[in-house]
Protein backbone atom coordinates (compact mmCIF):
# COMPACT_ATOMS: atom_id res chain seq x y z
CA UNK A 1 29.02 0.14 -3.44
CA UNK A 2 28.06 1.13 0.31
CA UNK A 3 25.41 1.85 2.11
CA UNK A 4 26.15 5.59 0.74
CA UNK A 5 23.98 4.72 -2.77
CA UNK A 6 20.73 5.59 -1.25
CA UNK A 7 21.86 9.21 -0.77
CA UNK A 8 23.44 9.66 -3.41
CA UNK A 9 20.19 8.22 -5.52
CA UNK A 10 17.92 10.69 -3.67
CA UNK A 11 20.28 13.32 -4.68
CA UNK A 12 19.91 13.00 -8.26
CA UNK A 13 15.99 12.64 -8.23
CA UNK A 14 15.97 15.71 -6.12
CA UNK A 15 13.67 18.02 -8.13
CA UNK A 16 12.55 15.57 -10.21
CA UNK A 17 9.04 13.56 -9.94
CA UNK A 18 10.22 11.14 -7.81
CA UNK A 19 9.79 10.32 -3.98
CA UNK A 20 12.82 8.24 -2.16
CA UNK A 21 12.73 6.64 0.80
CA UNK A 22 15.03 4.25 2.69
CA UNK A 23 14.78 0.69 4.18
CA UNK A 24 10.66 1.02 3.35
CA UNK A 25 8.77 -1.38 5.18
CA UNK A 26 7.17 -3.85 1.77
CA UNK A 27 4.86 -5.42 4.31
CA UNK A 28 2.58 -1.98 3.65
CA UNK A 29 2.99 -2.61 0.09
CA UNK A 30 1.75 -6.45 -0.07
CA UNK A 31 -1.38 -7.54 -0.48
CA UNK A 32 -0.38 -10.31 1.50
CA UNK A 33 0.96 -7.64 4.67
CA UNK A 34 4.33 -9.54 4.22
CA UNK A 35 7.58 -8.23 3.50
CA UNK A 36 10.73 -6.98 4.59
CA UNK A 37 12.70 -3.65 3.97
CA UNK A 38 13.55 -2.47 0.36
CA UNK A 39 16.83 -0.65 0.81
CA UNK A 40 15.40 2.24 -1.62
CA UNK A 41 12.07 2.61 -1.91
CA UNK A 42 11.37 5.42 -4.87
CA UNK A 43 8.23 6.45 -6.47
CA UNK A 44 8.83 7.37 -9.80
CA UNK A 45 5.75 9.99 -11.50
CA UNK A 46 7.02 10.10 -15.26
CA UNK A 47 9.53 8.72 -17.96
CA UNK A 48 12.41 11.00 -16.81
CA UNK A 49 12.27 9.95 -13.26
CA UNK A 50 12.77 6.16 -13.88
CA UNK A 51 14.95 6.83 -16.32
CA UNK A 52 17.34 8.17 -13.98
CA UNK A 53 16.80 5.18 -11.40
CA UNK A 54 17.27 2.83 -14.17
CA UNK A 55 20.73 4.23 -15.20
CA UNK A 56 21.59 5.06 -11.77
CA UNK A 57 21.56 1.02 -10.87
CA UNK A 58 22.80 0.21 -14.10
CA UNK A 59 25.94 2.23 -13.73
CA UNK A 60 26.33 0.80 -9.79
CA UNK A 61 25.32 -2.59 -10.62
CA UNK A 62 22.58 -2.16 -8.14
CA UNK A 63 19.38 -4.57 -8.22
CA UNK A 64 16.34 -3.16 -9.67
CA UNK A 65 12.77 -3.80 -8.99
CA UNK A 66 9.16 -2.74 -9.80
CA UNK A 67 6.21 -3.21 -7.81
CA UNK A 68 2.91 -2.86 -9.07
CA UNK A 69 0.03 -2.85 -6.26
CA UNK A 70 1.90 -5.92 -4.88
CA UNK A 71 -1.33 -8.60 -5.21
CA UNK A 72 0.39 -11.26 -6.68
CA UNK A 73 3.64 -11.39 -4.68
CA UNK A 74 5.35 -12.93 -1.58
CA UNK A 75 8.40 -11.07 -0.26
CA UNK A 76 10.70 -12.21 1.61
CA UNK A 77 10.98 -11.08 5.74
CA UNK A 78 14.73 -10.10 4.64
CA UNK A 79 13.67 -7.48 2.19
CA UNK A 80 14.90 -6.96 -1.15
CA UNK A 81 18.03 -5.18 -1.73
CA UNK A 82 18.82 -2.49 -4.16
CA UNK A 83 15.80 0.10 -5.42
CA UNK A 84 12.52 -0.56 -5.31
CA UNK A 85 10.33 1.48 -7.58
CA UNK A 86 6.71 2.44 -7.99
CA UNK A 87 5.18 3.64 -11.01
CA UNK A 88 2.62 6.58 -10.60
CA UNK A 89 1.38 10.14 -11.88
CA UNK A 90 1.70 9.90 -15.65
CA UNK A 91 2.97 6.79 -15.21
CA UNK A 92 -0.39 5.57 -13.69
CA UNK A 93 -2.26 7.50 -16.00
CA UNK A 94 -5.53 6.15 -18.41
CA UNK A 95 -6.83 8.11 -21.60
CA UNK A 96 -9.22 6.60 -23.82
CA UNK A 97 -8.88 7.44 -27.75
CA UNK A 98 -11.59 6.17 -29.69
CA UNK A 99 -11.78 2.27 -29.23
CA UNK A 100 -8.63 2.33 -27.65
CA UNK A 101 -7.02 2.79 -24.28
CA UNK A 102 -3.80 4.35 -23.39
CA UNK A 103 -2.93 3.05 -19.77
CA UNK A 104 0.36 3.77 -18.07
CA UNK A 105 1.36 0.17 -15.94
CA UNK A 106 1.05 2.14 -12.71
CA UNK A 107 -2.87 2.69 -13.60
CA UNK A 108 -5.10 0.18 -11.79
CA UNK A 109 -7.23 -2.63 -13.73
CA UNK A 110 -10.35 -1.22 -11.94
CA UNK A 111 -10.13 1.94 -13.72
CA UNK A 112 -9.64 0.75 -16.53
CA UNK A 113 -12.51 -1.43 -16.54
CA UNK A 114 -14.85 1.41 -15.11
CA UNK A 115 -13.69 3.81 -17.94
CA UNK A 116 -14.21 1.26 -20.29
CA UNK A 117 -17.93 1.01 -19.26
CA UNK A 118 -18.04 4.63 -19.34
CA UNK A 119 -16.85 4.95 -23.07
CA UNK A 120 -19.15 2.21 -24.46
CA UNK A 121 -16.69 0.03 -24.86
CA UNK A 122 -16.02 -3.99 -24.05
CA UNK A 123 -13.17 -6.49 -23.82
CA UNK A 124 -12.23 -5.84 -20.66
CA UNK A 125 -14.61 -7.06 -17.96
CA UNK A 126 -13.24 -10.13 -17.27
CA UNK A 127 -10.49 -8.04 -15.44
CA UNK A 128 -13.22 -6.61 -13.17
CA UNK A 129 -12.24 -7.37 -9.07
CA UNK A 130 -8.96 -8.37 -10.30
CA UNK A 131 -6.43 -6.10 -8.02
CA UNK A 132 -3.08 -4.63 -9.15
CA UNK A 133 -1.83 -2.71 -12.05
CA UNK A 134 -1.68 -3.06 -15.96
CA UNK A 135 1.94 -3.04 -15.88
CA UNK A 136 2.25 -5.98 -12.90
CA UNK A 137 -1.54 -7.89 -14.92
CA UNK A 138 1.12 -7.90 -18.05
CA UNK A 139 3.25 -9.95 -15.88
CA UNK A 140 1.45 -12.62 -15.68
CA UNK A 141 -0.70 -12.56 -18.62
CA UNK A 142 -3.67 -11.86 -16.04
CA UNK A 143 -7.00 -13.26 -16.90
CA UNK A 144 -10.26 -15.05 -15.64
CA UNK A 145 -13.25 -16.56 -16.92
CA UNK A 146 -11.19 -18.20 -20.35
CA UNK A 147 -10.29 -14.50 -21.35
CA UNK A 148 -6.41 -13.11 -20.94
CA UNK A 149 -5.43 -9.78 -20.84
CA UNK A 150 -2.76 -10.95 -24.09
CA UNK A 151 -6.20 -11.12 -26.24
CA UNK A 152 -6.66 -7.08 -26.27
CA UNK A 153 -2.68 -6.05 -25.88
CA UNK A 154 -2.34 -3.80 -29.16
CA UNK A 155 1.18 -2.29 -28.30
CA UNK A 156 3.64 -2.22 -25.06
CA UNK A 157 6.24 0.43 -24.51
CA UNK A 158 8.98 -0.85 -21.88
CA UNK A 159 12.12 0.27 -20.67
CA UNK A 160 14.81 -2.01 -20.88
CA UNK A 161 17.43 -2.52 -17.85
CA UNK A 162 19.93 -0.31 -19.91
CA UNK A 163 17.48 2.82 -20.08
CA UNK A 164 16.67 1.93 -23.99
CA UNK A 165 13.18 2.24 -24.93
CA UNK A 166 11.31 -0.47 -26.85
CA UNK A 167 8.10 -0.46 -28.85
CA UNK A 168 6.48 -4.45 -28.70
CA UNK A 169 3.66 -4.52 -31.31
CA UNK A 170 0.99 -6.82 -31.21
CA UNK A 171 3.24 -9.82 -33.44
CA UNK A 172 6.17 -9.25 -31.13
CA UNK A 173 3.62 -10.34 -27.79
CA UNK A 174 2.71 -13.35 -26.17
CA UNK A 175 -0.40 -15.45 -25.14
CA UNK A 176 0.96 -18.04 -22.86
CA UNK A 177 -1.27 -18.65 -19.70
CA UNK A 178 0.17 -17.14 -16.63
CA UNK A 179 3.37 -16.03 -18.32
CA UNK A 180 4.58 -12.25 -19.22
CA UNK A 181 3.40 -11.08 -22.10
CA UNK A 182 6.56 -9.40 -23.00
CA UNK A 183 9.74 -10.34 -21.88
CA UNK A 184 10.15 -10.24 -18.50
CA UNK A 185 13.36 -7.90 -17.49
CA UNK A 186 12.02 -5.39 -19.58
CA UNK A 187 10.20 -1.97 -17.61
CA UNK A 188 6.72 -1.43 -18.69
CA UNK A 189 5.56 2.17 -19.52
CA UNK A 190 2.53 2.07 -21.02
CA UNK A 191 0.56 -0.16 -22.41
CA UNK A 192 -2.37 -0.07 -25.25
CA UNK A 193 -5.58 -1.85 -25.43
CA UNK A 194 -7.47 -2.18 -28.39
CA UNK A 195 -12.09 -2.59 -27.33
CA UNK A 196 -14.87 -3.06 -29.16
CA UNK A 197 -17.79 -0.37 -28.55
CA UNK A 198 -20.74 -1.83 -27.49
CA UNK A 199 -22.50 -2.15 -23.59
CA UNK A 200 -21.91 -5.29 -21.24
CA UNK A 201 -23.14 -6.01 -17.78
CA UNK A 202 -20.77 -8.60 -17.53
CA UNK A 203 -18.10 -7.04 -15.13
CA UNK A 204 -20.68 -6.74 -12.47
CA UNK A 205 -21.31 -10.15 -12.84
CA UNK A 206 -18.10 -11.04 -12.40
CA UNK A 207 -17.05 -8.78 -9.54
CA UNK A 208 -19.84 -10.43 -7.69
CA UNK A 209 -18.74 -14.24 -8.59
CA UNK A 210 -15.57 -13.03 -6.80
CA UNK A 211 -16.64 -11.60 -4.18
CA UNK A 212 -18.83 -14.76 -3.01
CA UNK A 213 -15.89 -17.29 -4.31
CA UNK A 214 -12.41 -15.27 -2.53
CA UNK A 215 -11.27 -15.05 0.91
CA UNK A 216 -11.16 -11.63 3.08
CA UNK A 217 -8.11 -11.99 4.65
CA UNK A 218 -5.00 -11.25 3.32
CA UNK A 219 -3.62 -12.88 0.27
CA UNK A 220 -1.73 -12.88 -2.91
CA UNK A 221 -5.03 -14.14 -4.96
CA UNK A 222 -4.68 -17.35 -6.55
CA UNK A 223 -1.26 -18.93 -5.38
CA UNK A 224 -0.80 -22.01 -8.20
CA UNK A 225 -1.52 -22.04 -11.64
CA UNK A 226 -4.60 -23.90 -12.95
CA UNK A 227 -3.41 -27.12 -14.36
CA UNK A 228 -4.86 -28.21 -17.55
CA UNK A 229 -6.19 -31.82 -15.77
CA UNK A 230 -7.99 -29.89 -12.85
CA UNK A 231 -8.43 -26.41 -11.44
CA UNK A 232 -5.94 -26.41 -8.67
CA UNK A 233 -8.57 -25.21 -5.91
CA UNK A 234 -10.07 -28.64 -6.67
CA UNK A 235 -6.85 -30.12 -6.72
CA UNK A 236 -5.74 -29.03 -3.08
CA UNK A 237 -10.05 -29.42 -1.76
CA UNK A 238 -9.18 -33.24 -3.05
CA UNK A 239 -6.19 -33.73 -1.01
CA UNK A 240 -8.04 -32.68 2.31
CA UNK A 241 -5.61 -29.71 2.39
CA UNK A 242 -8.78 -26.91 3.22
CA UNK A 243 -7.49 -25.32 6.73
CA UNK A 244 -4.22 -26.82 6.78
CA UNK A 245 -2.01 -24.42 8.32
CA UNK A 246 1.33 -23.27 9.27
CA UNK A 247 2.08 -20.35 11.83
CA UNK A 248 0.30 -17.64 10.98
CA UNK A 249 -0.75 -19.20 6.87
CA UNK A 250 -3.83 -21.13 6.10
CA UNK A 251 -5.17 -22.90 3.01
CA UNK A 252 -8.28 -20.88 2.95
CA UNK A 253 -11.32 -22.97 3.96
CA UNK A 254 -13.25 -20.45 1.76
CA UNK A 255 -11.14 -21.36 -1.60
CA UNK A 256 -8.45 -24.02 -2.00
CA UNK A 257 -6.04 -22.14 -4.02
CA UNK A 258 -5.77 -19.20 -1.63
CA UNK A 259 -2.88 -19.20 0.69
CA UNK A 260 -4.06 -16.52 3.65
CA UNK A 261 -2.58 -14.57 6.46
CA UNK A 262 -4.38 -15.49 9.02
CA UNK A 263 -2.71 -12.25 10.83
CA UNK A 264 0.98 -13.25 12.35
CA UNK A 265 1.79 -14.83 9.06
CA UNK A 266 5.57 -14.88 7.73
CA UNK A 267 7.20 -15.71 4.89
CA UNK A 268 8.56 -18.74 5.89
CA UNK A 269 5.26 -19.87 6.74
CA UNK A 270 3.76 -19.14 3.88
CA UNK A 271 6.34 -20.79 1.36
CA UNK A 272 6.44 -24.13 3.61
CA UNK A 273 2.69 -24.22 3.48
CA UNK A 274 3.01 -23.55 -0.41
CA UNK A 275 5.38 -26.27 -0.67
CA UNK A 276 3.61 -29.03 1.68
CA UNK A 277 1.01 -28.38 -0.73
CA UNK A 278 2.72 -29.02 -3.72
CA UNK A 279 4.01 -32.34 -2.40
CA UNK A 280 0.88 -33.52 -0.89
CA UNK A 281 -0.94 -32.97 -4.48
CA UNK A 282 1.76 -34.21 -6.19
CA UNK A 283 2.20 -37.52 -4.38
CA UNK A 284 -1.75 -38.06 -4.02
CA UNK A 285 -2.50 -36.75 -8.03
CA UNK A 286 0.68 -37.09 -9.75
CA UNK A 287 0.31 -33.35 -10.99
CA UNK A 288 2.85 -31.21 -10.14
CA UNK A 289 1.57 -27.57 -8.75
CA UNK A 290 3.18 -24.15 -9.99
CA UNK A 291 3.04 -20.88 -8.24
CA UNK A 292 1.39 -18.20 -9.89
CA UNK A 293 2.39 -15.79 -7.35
CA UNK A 294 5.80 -14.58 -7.40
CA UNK A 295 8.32 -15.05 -4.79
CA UNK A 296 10.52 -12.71 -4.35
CA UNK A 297 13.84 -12.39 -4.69
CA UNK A 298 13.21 -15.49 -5.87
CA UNK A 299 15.72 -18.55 -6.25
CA UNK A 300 18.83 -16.35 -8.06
CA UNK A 301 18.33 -14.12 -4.78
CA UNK A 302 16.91 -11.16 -7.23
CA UNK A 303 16.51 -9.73 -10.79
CA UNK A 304 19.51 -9.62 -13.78
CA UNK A 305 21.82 -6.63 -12.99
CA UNK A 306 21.61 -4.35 -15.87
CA UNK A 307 23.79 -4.03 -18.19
CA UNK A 308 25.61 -0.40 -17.92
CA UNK A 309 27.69 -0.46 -20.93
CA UNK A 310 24.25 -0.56 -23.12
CA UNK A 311 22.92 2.77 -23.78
CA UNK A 312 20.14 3.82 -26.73
């Protein structure tokens, strides 16, 4: 399909909660202020909206992504091709029932831990100062301080590439470390949490630790995995890799395991820098590093292509 797509995408959301715009700049999307162009760039406010987008790529075999707050990504300087959605309005929104929270996976973990200290409630605060969205934290299984956010998952509603909804109950979810808790083609609506009432002042605690332990210039967070031998921070301080740099990307002298754009950063410097570290560790440790941040399009050069002949 040409070049025409993008036009003829906007002209179906027109009217509907949606936003399109073309060849977006994802380097204002990043935490890490890298990215190319997305060729569509739509911000979707409810179910019907990315709906449409959904069946709109699946019909034209066009490659579909979603972007939470973009903290724990590296995008390529070419772009990514196909649509590029956001998830906001209801899509983003949080409403707390009794011990439990509704949260759509456009809403950000910091509200979600500040309304849970609100309502009384706890389970949550090891999420405190971690960035992004609910929908991009199931991802990744995000987590800190030996807590995941897999331990208070009740329920996940997702859209599948096909525009069928799905319904993933707590026995259908996963607990890995670092991996998605649901599978990982599958759209993320919203996503239920089940607390316990009762008071905490750990969050606070934690956003400080944070604060004191993470760089401030601009990164994905943590860029490898924690190995179960050694934390990789202490991994990559062990190798004398602290300050190493290439271009415009630096092993942060303030934390091993951060990656940072120093301020002219690209991609490629970033991913040779990742990779030098991986081999450095490697040969010096024997233990092989993996990246917790995702690099995008990744290896396959993007995401499955729906499947249009699928419909619910």
């Amino acid at each position: 399909m040409s070049a025409e797509w993008q036009g003829e995408l906007a002209r179906r959301l027109r009217g509907g909660n949606a936003v399109v715009k073309v060849n977006e700049p994802l380097c204002r999307h990043t935490s890490f202020r890298i990215g190319g162009p997305a060729a569509a760039w739509v911000e979707v406010g409810d179910t019907a909206a990315l709906e449409l987008v959904v069946r709109f790529c699946a019909e034209n075999r066009i490659a579909l992504w979603v972007l939470g707050a973009g903290t724990n990504v590296l995008v390529s300087d070419q772009g990514l091709a196909g649509v590029v959605v956001r998830l906001g309005g209801q899509l983003a929104a949080v409403r707390f029932e009794g011990d439990r929270v509704r949260a759509g996976a456009g809403a950000l973990l910091a509200e979600i831990v500040a309304g849970a200290e609100e309502h009384g409630l706890v389970g949550v605060e090891f999420l405190a100062g971690i960035p992004g969205t609910v929908g991009g934290a199931l991802r990744t299984n995000a987590g800190a301080f030996g807590h995941s956010l897999a331990d208070v998952v009740e329920s996940v509603t997702a859209l599948d590439r096909a525009g069928r909804l799905w319904t993933i109950e707590r026995d259908g979810l996963r607990s890995e470390y670092r991996r998605p808790v649901i599978e990982a083609s599958l759209i993320v609506l919203e996503v239920v949490l089940k607390l316990t009432p009762g008071r905490s002042q750990a969050a606070q605690e934690w956003c400080r630790q944070r604060r004191l332990k993470h760089p401030d210039e601009a990164s994905a967070g943590s860029f490898f995995q924690n190995p179960k031998q050694e934390p990789a921070g202490s991994l990559i301080e062990r190798c004398g890799l602290k300050g190493r740099s290439i271009g415009g990307a630096k092993v942060s002298e303030k934390h091993a395991n951060f990656i940072v754009n120093t301020g002219t950063a690209r991609f490629q410097d970033v991913y040779e820098l990742s990779q030098l570290v991986k081999a450095v560790v490697e040969e010096r440790t024997g233990i092989v590093l993996e990246e917790e941040v995702l690099i995008l399009p990744g290896p396959a050069g993007g995401p499955a292509l729906p499947d249009a002949s699928a419909r619910r």
